[in-house]
C-alpha atoms as a PDB file:
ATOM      1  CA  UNK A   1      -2.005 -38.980  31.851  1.00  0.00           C
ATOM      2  CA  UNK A   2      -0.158 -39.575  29.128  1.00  0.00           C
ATOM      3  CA  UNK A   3      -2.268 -39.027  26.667  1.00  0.00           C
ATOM      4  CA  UNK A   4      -3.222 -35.618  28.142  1.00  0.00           C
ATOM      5  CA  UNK A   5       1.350 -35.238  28.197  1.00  0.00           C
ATOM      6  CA  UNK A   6       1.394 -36.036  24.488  1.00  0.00           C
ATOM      7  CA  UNK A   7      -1.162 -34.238  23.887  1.00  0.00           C
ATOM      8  CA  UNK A   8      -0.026 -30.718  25.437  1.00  0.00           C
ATOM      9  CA  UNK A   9       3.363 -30.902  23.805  1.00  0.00           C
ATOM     10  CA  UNK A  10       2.088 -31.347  20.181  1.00  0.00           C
ATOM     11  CA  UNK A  11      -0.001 -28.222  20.949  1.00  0.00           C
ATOM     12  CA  UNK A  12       3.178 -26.589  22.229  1.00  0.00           C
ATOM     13  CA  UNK A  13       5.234 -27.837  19.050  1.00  0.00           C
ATOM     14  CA  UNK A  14       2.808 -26.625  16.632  1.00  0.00           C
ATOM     15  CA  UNK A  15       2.278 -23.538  18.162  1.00  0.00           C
ATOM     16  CA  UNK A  16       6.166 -23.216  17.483  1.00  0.00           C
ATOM     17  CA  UNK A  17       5.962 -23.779  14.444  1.00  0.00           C
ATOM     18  CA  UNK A  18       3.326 -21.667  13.328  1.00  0.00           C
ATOM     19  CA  UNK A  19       5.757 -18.497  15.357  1.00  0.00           C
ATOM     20  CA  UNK A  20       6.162 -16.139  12.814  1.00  0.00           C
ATOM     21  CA  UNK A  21       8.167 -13.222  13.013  1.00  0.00           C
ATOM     22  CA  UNK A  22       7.110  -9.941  12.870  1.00  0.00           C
ATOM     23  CA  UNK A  23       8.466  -6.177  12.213  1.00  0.00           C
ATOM     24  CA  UNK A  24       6.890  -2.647  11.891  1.00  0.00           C
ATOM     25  CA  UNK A  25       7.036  -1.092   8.773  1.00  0.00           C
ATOM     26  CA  UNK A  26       7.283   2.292   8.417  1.00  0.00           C
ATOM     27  CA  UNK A  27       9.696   5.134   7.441  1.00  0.00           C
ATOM     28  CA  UNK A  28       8.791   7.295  10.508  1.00  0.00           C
ATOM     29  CA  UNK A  29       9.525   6.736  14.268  1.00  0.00           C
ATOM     30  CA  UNK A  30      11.622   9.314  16.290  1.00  0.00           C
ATOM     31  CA  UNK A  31      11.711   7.200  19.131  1.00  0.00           C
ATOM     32  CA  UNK A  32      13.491   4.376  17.969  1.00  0.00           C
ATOM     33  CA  UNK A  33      17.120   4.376  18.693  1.00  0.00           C
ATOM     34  CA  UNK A  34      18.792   5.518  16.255  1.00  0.00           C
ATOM     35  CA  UNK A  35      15.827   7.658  15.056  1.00  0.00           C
ATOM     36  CA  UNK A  36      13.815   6.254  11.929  1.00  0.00           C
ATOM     37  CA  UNK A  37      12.917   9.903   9.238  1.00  0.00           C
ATOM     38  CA  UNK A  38      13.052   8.171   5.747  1.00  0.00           C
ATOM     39  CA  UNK A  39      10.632  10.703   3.714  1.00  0.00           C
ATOM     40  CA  UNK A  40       9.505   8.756   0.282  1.00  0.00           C
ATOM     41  CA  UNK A  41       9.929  11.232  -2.780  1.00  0.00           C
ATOM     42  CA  UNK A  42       8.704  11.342  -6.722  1.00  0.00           C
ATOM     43  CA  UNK A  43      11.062  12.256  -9.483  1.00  0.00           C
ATOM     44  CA  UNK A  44      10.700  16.076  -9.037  1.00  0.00           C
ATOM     45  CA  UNK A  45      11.461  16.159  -5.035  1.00  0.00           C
ATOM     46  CA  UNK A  46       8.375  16.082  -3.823  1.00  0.00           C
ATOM     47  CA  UNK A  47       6.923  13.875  -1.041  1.00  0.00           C
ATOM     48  CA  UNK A  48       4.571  10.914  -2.203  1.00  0.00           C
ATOM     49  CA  UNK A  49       1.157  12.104  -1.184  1.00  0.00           C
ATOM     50  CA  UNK A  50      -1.881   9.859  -0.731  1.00  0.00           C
ATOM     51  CA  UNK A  51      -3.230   7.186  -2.651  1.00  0.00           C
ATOM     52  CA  UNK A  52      -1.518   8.186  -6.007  1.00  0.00           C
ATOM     53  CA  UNK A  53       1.304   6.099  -4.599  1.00  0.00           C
ATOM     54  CA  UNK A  54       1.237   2.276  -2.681  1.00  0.00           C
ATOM     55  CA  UNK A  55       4.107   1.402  -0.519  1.00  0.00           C
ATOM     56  CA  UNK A  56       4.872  -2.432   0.269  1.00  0.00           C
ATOM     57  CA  UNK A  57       7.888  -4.205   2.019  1.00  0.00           C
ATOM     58  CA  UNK A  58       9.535  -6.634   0.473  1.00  0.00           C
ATOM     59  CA  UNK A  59      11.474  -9.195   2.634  1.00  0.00           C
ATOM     60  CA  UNK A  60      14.713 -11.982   2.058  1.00  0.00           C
ATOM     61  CA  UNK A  61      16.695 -14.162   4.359  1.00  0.00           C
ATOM     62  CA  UNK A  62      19.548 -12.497   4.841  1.00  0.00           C
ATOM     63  CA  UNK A  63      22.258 -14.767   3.229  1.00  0.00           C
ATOM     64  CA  UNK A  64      19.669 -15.385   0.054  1.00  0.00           C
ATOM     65  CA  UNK A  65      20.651 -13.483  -3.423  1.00  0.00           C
ATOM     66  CA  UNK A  66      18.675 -10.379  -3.811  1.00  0.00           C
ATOM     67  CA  UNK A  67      16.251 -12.200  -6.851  1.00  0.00           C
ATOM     68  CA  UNK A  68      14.675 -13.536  -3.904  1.00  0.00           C
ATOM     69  CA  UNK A  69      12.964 -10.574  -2.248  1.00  0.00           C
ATOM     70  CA  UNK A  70       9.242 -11.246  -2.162  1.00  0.00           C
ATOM     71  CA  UNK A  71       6.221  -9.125  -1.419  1.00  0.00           C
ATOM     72  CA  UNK A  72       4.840  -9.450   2.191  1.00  0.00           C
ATOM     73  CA  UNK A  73       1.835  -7.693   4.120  1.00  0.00           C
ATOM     74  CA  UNK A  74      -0.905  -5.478   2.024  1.00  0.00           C
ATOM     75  CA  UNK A  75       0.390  -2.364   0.091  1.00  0.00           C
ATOM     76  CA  UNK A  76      -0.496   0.977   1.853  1.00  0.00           C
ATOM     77  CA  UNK A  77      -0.822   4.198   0.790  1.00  0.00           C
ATOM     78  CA  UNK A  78       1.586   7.343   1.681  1.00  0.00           C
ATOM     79  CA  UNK A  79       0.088   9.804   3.977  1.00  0.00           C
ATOM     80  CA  UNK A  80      -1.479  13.424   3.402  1.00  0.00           C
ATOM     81  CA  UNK A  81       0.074  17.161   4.167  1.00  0.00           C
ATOM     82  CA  UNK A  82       2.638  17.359   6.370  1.00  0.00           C
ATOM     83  CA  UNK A  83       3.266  14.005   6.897  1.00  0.00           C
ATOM     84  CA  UNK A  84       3.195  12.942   3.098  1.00  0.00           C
ATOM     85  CA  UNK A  85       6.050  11.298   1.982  1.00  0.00           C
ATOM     86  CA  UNK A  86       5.581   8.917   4.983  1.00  0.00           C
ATOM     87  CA  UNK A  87       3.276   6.180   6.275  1.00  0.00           C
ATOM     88  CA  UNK A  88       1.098   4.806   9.113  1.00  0.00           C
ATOM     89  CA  UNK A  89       3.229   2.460  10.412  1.00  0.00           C
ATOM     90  CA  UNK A  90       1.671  -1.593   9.866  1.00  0.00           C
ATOM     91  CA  UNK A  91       3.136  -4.573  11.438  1.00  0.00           C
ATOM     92  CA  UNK A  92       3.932  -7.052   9.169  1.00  0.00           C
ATOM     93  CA  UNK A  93       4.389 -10.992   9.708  1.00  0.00           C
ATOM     94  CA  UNK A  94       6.465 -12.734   7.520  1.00  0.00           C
ATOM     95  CA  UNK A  95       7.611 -16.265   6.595  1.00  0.00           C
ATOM     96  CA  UNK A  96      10.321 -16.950   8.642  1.00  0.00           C
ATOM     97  CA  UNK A  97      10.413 -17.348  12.632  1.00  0.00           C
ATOM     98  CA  UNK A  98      11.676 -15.425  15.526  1.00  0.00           C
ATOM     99  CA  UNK A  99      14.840 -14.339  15.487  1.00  0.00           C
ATOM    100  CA  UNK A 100      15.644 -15.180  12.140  1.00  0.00           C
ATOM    101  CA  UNK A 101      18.093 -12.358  10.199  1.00  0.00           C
ATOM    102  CA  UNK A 102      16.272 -10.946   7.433  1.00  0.00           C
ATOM    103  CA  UNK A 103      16.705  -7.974   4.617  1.00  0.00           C
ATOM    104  CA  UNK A 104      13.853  -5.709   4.031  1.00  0.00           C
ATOM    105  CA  UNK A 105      13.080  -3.309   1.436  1.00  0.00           C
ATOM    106  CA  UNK A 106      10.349  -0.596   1.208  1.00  0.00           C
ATOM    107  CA  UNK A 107       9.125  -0.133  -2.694  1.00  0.00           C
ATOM    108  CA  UNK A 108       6.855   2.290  -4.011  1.00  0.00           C
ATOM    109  CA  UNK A 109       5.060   3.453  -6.923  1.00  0.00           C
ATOM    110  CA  UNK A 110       2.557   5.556  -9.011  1.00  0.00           C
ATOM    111  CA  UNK A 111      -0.862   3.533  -7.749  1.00  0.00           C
ATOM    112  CA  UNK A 112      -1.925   4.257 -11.429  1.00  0.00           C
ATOM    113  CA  UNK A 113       0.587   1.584 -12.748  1.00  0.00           C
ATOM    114  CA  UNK A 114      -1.759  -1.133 -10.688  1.00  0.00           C
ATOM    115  CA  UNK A 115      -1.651  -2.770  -7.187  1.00  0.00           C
ATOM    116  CA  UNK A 116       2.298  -3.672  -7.481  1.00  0.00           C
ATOM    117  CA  UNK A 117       5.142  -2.896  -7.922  1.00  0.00           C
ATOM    118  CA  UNK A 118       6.108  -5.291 -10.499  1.00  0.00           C
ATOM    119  CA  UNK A 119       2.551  -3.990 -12.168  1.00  0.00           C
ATOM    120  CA  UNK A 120       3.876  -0.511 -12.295  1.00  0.00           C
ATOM    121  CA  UNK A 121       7.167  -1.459 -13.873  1.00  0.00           C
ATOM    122  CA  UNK A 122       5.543  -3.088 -16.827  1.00  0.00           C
ATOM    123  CA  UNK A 123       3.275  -0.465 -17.271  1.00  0.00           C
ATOM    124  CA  UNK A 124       5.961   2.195 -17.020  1.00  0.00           C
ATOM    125  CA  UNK A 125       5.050   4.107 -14.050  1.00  0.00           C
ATOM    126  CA  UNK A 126       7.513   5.252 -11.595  1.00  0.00           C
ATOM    127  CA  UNK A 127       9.240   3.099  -9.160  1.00  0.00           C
ATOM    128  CA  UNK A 128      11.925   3.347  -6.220  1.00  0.00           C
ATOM    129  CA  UNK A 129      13.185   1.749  -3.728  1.00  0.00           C
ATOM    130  CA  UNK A 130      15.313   1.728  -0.587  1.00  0.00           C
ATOM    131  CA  UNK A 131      17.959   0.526   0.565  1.00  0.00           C
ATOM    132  CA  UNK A 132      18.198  -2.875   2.644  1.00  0.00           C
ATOM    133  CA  UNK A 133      17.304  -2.485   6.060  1.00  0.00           C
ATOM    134  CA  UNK A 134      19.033  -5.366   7.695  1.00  0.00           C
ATOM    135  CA  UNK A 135      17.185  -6.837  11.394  1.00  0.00           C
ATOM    136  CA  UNK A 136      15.984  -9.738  12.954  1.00  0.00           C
ATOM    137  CA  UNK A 137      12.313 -10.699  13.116  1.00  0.00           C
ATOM    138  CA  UNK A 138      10.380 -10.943  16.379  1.00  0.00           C
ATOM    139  CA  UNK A 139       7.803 -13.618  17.714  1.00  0.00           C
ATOM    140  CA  UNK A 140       4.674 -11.968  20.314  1.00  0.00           C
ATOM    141  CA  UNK A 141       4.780 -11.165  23.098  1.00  0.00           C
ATOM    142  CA  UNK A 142       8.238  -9.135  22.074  1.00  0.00           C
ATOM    143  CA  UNK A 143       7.814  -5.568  20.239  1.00  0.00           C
ATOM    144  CA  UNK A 144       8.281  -6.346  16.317  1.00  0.00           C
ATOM    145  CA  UNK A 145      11.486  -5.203  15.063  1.00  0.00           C
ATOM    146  CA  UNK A 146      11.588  -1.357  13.571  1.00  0.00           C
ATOM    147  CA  UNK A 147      13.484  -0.497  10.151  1.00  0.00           C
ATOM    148  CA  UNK A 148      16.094   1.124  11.798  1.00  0.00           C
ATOM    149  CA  UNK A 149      19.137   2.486   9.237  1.00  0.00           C
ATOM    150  CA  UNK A 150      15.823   3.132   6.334  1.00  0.00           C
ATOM    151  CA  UNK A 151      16.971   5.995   4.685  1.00  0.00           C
ATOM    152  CA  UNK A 152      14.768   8.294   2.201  1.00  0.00           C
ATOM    153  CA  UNK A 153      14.739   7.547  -1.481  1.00  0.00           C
ATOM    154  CA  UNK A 154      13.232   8.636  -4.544  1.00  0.00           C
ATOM    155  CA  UNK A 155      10.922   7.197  -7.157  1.00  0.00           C
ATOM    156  CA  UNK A 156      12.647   7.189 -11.236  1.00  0.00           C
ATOM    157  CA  UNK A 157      11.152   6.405 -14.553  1.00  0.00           C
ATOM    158  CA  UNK A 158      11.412   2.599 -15.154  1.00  0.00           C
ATOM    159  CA  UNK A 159      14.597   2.175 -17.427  1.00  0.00           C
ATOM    160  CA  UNK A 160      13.004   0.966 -19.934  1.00  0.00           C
ATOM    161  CA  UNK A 161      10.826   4.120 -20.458  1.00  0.00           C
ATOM    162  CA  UNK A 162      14.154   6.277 -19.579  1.00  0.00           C
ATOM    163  CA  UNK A 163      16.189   4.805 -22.508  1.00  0.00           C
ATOM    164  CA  UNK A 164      13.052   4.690 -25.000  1.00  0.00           C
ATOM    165  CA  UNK A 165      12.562   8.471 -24.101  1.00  0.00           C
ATOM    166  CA  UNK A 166      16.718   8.611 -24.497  1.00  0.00           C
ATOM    167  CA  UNK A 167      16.558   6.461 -28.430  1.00  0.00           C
ATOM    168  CA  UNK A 168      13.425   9.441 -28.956  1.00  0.00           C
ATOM    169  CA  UNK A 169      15.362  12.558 -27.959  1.00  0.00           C
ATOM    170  CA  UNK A 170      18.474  10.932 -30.221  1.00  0.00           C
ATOM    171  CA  UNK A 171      16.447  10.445 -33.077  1.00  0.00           C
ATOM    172  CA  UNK A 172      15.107  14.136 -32.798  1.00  0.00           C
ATOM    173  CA  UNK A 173      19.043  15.160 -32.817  1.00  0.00           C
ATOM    174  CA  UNK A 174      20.026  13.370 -35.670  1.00  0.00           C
ATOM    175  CA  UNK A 175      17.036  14.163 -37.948  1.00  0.00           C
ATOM    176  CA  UNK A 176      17.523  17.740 -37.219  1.00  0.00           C
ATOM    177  CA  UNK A 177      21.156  17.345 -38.355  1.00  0.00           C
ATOM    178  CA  UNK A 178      20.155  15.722 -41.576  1.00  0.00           C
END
């Protein structure tokens, strides 16, 4: 009887601990309260259509520095005609348990700067990102928390490629002066 005691609650503890929490990400639900609309732009205004763009959220603890964001889930691609500029909304688990405060960010880019977004920054491709979306992670059977307070953003020229293009245009400008 004991054995069977011992037993049950080392399933129970490591059930625990393997708990993850979980939230949905996505930039579009009108029913959560406040509403979630965060449309996902390129450079010119226009909304991120298809797979010439991969999404991903990036997650922190809460009271860590912001270096220590880290990729979690599989990127996704941005959805087609009127609802580009958004996504099919994916739960994602992440590292930390139930109930634990986290910051999340949504970052995009051109999918022809490779599978990341770190990839598309050193190839020079467009990149944005939002805003942290502050919440607390959920553990099943509870709904996963939504990425309420995401707001819209817009993808920019990595600044490196902005101030090489700036050092170009200032070189034309001074040669034509000479």
């Amino acid at each position: 009887m004991k054995t069977l005691l011992v037993a049950a609650a080392l399933g129970f503890v490591a059930v625990g601990a393997l708990a993850q929490g979980q939230f949905t990400f996505g930039n579009k639900n009108l029913a959560a309260t406040p509403p979630i609309d965060a449309k996902v732009f390129n450079q010119l205004g226009a909304p991120l259509d298809g797979t010439a763009y991969w999404t991903q959220a990036y997650v922190k603890l809460a009271t860590d520095p912001d270096s220590s964001y880290a990729p979690v889930g599989s990127a996704v691609n941005f959805r087609t005609g009127n609802n580009a500029g958004y996504i099919v909304p994916v739960v994602v688990t992440t590292p930390y348990g139930g109930g634990v405060a986290i910051n999340v960010e949504m970052r995009a880019w051109e999918a022809s700067g490779g599978t990341s977004y770190e990839a598309a920054i050193a190839s020079g491709k467009l990149v944005g990102k939002s805003l942290p979306v502050a919440l607390n992670v959920t553990v099943a059977p509870n709904a996963p928390s939504d990425m309420t307070g995401l707001t819209s953003f817009s993808l920019v020229p990595e600044p490196s490629t902005f101030a090489l293009g700036l050092l170009g245009a200032a070189a034309l400008l001074l040669r034509r002066r000479s």
